[in-house]
Protein backbone atom coordinates (compact mmCIF):
# COMPACT_ATOMS: atom_id res chain seq x y z
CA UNK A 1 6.19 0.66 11.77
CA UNK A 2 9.27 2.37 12.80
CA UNK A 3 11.84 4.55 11.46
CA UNK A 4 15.45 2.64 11.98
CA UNK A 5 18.01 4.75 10.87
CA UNK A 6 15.99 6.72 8.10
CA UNK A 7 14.40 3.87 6.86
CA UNK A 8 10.50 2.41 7.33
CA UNK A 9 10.41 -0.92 9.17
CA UNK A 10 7.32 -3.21 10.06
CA UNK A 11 7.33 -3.70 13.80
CA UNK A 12 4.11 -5.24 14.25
CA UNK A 13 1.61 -7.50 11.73
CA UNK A 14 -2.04 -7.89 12.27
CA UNK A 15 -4.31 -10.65 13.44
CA UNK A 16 -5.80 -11.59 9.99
CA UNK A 17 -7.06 -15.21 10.56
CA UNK A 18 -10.63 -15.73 9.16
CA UNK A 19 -10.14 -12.23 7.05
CA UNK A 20 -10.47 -11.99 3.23
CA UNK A 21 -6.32 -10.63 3.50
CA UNK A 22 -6.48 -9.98 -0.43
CA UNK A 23 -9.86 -8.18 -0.26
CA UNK A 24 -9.39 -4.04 -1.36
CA UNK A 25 -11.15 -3.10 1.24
CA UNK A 26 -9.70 -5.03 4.03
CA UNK A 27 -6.39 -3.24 2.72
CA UNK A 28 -8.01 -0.17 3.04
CA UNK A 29 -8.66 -1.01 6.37
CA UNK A 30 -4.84 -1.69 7.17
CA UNK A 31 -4.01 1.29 5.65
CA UNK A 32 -6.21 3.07 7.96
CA UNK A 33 -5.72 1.26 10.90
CA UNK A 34 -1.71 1.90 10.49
CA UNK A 35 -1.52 5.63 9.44
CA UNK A 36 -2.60 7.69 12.35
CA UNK A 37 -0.15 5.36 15.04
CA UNK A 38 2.27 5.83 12.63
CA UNK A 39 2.19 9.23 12.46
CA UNK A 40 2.23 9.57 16.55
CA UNK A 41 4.95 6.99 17.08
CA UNK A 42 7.65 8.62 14.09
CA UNK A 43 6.34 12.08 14.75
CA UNK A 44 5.36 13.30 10.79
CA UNK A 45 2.71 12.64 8.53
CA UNK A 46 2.29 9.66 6.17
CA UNK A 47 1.21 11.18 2.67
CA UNK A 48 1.44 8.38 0.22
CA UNK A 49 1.64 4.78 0.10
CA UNK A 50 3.16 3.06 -2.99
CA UNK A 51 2.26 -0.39 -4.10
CA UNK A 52 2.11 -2.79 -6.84
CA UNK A 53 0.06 -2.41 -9.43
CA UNK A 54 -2.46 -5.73 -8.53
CA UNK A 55 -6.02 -5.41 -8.82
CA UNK A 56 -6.61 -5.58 -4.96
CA UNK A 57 -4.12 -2.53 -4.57
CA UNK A 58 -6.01 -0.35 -7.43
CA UNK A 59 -9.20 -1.35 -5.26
CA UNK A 60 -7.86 -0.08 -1.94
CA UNK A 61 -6.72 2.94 -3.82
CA UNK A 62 -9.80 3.82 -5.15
CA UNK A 63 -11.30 3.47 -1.92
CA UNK A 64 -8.95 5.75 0.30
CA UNK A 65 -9.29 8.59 -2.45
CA UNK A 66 -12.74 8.58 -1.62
CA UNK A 67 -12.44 7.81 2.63
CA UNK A 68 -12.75 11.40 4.19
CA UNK A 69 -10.35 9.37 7.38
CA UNK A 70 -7.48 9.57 5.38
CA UNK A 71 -5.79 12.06 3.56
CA UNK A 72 -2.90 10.31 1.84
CA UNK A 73 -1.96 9.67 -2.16
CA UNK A 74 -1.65 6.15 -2.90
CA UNK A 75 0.01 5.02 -6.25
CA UNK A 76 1.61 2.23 -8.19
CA UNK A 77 5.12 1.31 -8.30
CA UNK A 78 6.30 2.83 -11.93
CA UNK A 79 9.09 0.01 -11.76
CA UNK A 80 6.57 -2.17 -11.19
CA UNK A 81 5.05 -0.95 -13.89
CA UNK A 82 8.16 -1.36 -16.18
CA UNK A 83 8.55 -4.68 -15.40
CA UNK A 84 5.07 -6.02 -16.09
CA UNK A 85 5.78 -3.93 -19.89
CA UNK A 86 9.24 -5.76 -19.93
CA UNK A 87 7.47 -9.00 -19.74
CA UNK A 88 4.71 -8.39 -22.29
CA UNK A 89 7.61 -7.44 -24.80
CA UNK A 90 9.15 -10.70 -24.00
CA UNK A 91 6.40 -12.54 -24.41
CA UNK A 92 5.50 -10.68 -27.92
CA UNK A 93 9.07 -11.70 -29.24
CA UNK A 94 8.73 -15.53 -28.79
């Protein structure tokens, strides 16, 4: 990643033939794998990382609150969260 005029941008995408991509703790993993260069190459600390709300996501989360590596706060998207609400509504009026 790099910062481009304030904002976050994805300069580089693993290798992730013959990996189980959607797999929690392959995601983990990334997240891992990504932080600490981060950190070096922008020059401050990476605190958080917000997601959607999928159960592979919730997995990875519960795993890096637990990893003693990584010291960083990882939560859902609340729009995402307001959209997935939005559609059960929907759904309950038809």
């Amino acid at each position: 990643m790099t910062a481009v005029n304030s904002l976050m941008c994805v300069t580089q995408v693993p290798d992730s033939y013959g990996r189980d991509i959607w797999k929690g703790a392959y995601l983990q993993e990334l997240a891992k794998l990504y932080t600490n260069p981060t950190e070096h190459q922008i020059k401050c600390r990476v605190g958080s990382f917000v997601t959607d709300n999928v159960s592979n996501m919730r997995k990875m989360s519960h795993n890096l609150a637990g990893d003693s590596d990584v010291d960083v706060i990882v939560y859902g998207c609340s729009m995402h969260y307001l959209n997935l609400i939005s559609k059960d509504v929907e759904r309950s009026r038809e």
